[in-house]
Protein backbone atom coordinates (compact mmCIF):
# COMPACT_ATOMS: atom_id res chain seq x y z
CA UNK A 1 -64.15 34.35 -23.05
CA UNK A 2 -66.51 34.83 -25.97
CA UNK A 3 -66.06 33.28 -29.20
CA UNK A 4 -67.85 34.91 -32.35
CA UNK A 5 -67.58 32.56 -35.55
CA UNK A 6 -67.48 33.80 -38.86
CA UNK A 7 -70.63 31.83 -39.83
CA UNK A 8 -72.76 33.68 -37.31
CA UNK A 9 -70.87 36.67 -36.80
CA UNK A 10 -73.83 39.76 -36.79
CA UNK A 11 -73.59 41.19 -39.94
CA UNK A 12 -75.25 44.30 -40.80
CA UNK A 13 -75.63 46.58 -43.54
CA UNK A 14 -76.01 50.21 -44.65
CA UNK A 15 -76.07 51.61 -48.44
CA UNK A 16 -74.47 48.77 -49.90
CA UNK A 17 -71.12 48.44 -46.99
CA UNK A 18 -71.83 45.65 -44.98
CA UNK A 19 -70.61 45.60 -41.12
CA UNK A 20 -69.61 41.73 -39.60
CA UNK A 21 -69.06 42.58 -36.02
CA UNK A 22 -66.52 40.97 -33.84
CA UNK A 23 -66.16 42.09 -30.52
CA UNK A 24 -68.48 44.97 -28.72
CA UNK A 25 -70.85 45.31 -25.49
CA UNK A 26 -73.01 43.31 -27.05
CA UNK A 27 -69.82 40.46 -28.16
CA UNK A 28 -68.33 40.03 -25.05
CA UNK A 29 -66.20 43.44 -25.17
CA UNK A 30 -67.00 45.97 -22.82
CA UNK A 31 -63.50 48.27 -23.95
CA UNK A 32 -63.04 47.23 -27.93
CA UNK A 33 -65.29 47.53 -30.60
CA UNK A 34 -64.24 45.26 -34.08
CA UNK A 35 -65.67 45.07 -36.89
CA UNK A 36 -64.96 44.33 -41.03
CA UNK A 37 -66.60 46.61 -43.59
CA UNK A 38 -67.18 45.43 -46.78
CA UNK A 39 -67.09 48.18 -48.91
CA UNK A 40 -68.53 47.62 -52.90
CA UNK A 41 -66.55 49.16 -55.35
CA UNK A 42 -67.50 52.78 -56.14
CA UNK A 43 -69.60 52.87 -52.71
CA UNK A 44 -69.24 56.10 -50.70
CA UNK A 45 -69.98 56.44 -46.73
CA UNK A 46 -72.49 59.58 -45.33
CA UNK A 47 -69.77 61.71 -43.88
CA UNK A 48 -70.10 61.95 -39.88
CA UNK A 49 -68.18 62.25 -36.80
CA UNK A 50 -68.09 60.09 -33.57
CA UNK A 51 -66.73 60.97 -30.46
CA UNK A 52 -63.69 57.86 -30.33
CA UNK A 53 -60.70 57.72 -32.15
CA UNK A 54 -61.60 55.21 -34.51
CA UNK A 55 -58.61 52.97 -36.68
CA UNK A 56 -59.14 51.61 -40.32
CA UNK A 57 -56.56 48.97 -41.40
CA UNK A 58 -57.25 47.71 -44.94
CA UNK A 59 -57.22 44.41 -45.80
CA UNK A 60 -58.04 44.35 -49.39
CA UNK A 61 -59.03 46.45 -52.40
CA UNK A 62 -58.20 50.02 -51.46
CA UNK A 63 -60.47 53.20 -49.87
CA UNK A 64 -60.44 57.12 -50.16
CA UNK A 65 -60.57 58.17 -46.36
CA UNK A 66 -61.41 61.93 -45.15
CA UNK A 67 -59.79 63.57 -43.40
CA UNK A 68 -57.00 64.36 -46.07
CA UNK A 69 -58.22 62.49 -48.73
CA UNK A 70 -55.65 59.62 -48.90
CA UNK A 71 -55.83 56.43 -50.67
CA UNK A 72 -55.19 53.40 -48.73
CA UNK A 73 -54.33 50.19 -49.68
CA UNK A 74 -53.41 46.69 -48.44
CA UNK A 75 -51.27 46.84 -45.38
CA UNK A 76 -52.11 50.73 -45.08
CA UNK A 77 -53.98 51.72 -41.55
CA UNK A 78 -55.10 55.43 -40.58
CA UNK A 79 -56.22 56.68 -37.10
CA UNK A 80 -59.33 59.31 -37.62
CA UNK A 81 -58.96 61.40 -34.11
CA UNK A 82 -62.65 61.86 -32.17
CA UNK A 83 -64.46 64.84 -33.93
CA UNK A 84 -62.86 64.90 -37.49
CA UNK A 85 -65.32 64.47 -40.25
CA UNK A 86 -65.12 60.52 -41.47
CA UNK A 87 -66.15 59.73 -45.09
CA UNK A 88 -64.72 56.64 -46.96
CA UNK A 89 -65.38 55.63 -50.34
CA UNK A 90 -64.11 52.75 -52.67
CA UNK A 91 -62.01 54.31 -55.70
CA UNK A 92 -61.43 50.93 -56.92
CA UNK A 93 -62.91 48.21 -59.24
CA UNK A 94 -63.21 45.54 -56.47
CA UNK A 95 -64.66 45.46 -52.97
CA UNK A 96 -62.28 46.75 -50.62
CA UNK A 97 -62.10 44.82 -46.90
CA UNK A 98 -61.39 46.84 -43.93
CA UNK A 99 -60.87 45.79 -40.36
CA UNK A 100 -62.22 48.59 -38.13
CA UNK A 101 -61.30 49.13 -33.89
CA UNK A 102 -62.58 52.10 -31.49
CA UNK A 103 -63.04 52.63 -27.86
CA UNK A 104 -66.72 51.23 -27.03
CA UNK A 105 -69.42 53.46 -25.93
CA UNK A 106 -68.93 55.10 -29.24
CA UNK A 107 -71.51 57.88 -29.77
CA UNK A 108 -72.33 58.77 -34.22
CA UNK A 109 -73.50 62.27 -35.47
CA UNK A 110 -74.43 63.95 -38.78
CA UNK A 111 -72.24 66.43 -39.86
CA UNK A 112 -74.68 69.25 -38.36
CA UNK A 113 -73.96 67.43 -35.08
CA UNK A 114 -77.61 65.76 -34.62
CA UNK A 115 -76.94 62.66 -32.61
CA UNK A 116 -77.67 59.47 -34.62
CA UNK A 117 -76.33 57.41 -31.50
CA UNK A 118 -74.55 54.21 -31.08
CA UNK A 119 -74.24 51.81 -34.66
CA UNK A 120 -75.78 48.80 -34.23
CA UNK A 121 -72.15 47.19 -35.33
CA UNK A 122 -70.20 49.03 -31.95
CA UNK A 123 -73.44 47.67 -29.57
């Protein structure tokens, strides 16, 4: 079993979202990758793909999520398929908390398809 605890838990951070990882090849999950994103109001992602299905669940706050442009809010989840364009922003006037899972072995590219690899947050 591995533990992580929320006082050490990696924490990362790109543009302003931070990333506190929770389970990953590098966490003691060679299947799951977890993670939160913190996500400052008015703060809006690169858009990219990755080659996993990857499954936003919001906690807190609310975020715009591409594809299709919805709003979600507390309670509201969303399943981006492998290969669709991911962008999320924060709308709002707080942070918005988000509880992230995908398949690990996740693979990231820019939207011209360049490879930028494996985050350091699904390591």
């Amino acid at each position: 079993m591995s533990i992580v605890r929320a006082a050490t838990a990696p924490r990362f951070e790109l543009g302003g979202t931070r990333f506190t990882v929770y389970a990953g090849p590098s966490h003691g999950s060679q299947e799951i990758c977890t993670w939160r994103l913190s996500v400052p109001a008015g703060q809006q992602s690169m858009p990219h793909t990755i080659d996993r299905d990857e499954v936003f669940m919001v906690l807190s706050g609310a975020i715009h999520l591409e594809p299709g442009g919805e709003v979600l809010g507390p309670g509201d989840s969303a399943v981006v398929p492998a290969g669709e364009k991911i962008e999320i922003g924060n709308p709002g006037d707080e942070p918005a908390e988000v509880y992230v899972a995908l398949k690990a072995g996740v693979t990231a590219y820019h939207l011209d398809g360049t490879r930028f690899g494996t985050p350091a947050w699904a390591a």
